[in-house]
C-alpha atoms as a PDB file:
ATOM      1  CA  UNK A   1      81.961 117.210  89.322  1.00  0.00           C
ATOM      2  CA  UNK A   2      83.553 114.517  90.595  1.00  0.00           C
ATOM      3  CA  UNK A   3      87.438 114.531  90.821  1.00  0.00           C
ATOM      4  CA  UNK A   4      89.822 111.812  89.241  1.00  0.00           C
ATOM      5  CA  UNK A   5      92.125 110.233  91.585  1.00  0.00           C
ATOM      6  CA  UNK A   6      95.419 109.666  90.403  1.00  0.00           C
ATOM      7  CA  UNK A   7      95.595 105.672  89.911  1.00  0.00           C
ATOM      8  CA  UNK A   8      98.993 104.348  92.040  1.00  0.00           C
ATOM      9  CA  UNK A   9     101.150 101.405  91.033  1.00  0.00           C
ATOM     10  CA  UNK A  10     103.235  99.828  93.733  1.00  0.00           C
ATOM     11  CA  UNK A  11     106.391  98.076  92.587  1.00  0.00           C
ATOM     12  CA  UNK A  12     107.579  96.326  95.720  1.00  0.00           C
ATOM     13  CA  UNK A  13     107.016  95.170  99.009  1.00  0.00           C
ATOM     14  CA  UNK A  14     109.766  95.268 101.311  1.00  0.00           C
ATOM     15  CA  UNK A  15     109.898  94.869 104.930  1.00  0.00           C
ATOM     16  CA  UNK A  16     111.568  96.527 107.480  1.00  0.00           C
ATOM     17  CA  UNK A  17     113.138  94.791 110.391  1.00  0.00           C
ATOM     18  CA  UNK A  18     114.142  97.130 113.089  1.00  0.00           C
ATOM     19  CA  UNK A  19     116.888  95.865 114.963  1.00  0.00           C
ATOM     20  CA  UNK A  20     119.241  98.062 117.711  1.00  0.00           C
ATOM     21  CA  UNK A  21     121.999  99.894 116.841  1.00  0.00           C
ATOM     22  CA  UNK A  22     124.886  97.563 118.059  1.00  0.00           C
ATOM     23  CA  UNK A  23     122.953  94.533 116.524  1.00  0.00           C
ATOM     24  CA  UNK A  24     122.194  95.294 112.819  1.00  0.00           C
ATOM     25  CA  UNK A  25     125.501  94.015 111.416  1.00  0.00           C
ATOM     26  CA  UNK A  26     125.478  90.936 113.584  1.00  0.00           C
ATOM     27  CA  UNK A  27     121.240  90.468 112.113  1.00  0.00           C
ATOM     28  CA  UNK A  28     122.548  90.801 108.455  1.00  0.00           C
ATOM     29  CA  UNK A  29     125.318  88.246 108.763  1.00  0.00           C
ATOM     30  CA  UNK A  30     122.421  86.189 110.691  1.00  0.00           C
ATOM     31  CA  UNK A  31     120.335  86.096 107.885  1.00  0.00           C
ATOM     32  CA  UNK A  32     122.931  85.425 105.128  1.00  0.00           C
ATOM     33  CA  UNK A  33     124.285  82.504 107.307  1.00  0.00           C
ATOM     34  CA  UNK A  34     120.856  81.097 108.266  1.00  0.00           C
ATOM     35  CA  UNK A  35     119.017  81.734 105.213  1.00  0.00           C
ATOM     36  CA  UNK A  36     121.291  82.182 102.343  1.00  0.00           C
ATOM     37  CA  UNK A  37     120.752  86.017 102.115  1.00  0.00           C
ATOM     38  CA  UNK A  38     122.078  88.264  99.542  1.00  0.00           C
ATOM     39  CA  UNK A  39     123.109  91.738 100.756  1.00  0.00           C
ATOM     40  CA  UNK A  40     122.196  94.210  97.816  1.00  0.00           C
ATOM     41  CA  UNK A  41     123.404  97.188  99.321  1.00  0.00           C
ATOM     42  CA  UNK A  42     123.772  98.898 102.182  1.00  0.00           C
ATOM     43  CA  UNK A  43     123.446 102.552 103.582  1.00  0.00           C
ATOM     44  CA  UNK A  44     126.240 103.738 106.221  1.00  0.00           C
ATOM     45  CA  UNK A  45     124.897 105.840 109.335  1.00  0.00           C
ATOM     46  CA  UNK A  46     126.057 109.651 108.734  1.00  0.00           C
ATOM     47  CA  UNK A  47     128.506 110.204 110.355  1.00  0.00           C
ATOM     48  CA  UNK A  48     130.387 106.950 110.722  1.00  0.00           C
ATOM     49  CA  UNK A  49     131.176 106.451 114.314  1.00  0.00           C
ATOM     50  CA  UNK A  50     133.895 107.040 116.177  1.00  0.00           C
ATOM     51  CA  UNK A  51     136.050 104.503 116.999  1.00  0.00           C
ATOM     52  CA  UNK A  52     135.304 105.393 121.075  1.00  0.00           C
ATOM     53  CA  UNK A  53     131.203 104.564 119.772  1.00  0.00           C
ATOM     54  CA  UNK A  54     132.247 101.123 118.876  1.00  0.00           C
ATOM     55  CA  UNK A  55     129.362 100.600 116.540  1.00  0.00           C
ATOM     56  CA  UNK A  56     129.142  99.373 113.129  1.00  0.00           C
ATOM     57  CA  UNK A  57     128.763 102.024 110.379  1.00  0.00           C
ATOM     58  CA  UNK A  58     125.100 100.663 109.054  1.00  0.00           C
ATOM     59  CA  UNK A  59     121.940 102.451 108.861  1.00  0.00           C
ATOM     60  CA  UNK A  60     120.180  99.967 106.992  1.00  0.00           C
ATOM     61  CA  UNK A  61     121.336  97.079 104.583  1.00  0.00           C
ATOM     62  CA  UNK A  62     118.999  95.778 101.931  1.00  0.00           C
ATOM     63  CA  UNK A  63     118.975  91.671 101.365  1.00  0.00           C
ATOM     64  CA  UNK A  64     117.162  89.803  98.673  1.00  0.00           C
ATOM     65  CA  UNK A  65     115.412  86.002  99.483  1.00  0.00           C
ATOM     66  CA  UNK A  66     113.862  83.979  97.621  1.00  0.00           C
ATOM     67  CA  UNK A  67     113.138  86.289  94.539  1.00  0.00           C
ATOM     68  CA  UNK A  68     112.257  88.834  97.662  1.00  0.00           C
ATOM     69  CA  UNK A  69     113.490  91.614  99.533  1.00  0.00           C
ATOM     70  CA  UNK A  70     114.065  92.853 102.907  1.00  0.00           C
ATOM     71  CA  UNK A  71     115.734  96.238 104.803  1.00  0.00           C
ATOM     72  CA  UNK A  72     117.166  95.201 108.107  1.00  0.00           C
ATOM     73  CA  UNK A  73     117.105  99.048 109.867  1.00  0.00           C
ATOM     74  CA  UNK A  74     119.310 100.297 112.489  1.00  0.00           C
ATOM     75  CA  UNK A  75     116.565 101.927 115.052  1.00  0.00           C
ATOM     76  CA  UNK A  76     117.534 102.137 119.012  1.00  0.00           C
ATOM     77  CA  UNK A  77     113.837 102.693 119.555  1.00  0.00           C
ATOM     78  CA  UNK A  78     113.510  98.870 118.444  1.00  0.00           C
ATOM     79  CA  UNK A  79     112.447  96.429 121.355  1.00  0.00           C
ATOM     80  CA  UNK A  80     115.062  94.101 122.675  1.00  0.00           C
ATOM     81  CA  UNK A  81     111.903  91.222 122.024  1.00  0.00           C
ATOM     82  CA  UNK A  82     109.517  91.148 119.959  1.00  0.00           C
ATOM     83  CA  UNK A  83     106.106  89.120 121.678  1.00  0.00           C
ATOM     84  CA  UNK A  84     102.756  88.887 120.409  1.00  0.00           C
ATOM     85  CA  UNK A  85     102.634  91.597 117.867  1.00  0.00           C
ATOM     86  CA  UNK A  86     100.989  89.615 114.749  1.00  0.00           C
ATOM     87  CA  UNK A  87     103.441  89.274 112.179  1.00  0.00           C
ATOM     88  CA  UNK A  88     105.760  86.243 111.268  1.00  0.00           C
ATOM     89  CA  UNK A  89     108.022  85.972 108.275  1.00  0.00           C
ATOM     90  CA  UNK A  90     107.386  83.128 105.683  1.00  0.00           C
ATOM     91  CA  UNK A  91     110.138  80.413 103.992  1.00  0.00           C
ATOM     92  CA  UNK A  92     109.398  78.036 101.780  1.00  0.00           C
ATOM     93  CA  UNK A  93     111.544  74.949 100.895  1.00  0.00           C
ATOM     94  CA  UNK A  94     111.279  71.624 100.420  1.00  0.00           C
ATOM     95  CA  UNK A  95     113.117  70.708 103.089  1.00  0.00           C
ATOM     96  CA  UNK A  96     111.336  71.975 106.136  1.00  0.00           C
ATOM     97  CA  UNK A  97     114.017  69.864 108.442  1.00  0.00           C
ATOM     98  CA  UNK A  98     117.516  71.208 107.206  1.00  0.00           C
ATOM     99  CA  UNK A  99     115.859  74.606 106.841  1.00  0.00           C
ATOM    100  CA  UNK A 100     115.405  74.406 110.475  1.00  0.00           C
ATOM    101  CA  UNK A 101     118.614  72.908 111.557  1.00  0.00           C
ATOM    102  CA  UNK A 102     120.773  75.480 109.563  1.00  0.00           C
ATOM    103  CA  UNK A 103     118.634  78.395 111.334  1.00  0.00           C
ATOM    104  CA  UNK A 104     119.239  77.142 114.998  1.00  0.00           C
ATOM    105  CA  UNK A 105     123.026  76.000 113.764  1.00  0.00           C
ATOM    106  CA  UNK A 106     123.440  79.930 113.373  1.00  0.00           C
ATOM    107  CA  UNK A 107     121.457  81.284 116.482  1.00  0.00           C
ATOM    108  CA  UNK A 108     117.361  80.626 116.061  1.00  0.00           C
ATOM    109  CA  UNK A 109     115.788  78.968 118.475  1.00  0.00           C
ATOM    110  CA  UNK A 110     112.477  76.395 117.383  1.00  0.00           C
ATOM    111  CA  UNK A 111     109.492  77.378 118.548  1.00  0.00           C
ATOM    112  CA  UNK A 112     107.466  73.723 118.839  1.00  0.00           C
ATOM    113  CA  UNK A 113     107.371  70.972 116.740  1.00  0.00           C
ATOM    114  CA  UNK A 114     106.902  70.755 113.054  1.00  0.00           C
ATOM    115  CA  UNK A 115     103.232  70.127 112.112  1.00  0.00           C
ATOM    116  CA  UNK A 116     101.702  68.925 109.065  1.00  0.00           C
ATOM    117  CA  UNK A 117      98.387  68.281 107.224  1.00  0.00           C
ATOM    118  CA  UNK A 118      95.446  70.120 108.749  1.00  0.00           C
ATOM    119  CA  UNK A 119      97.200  71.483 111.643  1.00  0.00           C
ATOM    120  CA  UNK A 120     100.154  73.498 109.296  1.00  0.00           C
ATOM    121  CA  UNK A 121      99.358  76.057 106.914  1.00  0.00           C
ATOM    122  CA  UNK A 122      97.322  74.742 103.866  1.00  0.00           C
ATOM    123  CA  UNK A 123      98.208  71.272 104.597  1.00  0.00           C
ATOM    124  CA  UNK A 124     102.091  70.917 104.110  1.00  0.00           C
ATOM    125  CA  UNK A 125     104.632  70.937 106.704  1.00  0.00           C
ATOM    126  CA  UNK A 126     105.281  74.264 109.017  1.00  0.00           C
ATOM    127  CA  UNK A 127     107.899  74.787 111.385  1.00  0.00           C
ATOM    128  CA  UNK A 128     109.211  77.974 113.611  1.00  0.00           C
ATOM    129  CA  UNK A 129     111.999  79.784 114.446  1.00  0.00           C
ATOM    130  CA  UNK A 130     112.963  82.746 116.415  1.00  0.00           C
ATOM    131  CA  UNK A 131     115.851  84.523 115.280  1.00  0.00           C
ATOM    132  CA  UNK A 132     118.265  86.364 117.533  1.00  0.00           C
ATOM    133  CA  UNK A 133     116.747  89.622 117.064  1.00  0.00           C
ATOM    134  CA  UNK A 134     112.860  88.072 118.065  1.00  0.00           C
ATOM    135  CA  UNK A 135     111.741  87.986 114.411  1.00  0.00           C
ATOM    136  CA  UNK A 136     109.592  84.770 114.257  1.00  0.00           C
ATOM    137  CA  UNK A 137     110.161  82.366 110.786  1.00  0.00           C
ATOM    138  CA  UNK A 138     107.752  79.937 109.659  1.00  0.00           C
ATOM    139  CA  UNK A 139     109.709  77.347 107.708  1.00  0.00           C
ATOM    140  CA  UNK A 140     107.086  75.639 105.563  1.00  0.00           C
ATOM    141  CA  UNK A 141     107.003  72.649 102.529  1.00  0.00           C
ATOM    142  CA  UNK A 142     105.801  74.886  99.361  1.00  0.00           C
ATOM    143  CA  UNK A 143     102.117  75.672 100.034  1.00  0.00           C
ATOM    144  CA  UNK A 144      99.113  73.516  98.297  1.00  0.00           C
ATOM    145  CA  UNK A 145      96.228  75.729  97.037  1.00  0.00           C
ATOM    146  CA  UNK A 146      94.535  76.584  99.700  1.00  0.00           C
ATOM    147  CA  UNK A 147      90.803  75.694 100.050  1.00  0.00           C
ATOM    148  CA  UNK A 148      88.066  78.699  99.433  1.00  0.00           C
ATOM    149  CA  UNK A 149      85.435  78.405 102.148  1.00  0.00           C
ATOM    150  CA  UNK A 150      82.045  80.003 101.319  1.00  0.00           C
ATOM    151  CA  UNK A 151      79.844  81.322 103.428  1.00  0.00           C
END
């Protein structure tokens, strides 16, 4: 007889962005500044630092973005750069320009120019940033429906 498997509801998505110990306060103020952030809470490591450590007393903060959220994680086995792993982070506005601006105002650096139509992601506008910590942020118009190809 065949067994039943226990059906599993997810509630959330939430990544995780690892960032080094002496850095995760500086990322979360980062993000708030760059992207209008919301911290939601935050964890403190156990046990705080002593004031000889000189690090901030985070283990992870949680920030909400766009209806979304994120943990940014205290881990010293993070890399100092992130290259060619296969993820990027996705923003949507409607103003792909100021999005940008404000992001490198605060520390990101673009990553080529903005593209748009059949060259951007389902034909709006796309831009990139790399943040301080080597996340990579594609700043995009809202998203048209994309096209279904068949085979």
């Amino acid at each position: 007889m065949a067994q039943q498997q226990a059906q599993v509801k997810f509630t959330a998505v939430k990544p995780q962005l690892m960032v080094k110990t002496p850095k995760a306060v500086d990322a979360v103020n980062f993000y708030k500044s760059a992207f209008g952030a919301v911290e939601a809470g935050r964890s403190a490591c156990c046990p705080p630092p002593t004031a000889e450590q000189n690090l901030p007393n985070i283990l992870c903060a949680q920030l909400e973005l766009a209806g979304c959220s994120f943990v940014v994680y205290n881990d010293d086995s993070a890399p100092e750069k992130i290259e060619g792993i296969g993820n990027q982070l996705c923003l949507e506005t409607d103003d792909v320009e100021a999005a940008i601006s404000k992001a490198v105002s605060t520390g990101a650096v673009v990553e080529g120019e903005i593209t748009e139509g059949g060259g951007a992601c389902c034909g709006g506008r796309v831009g990139k940033v790399k943040d301080p910590y080597g996340y990579v942020w594609l700043i995009c118009s809202p998203s048209n429906k994309c096209a279904t190809v068949e085979a």
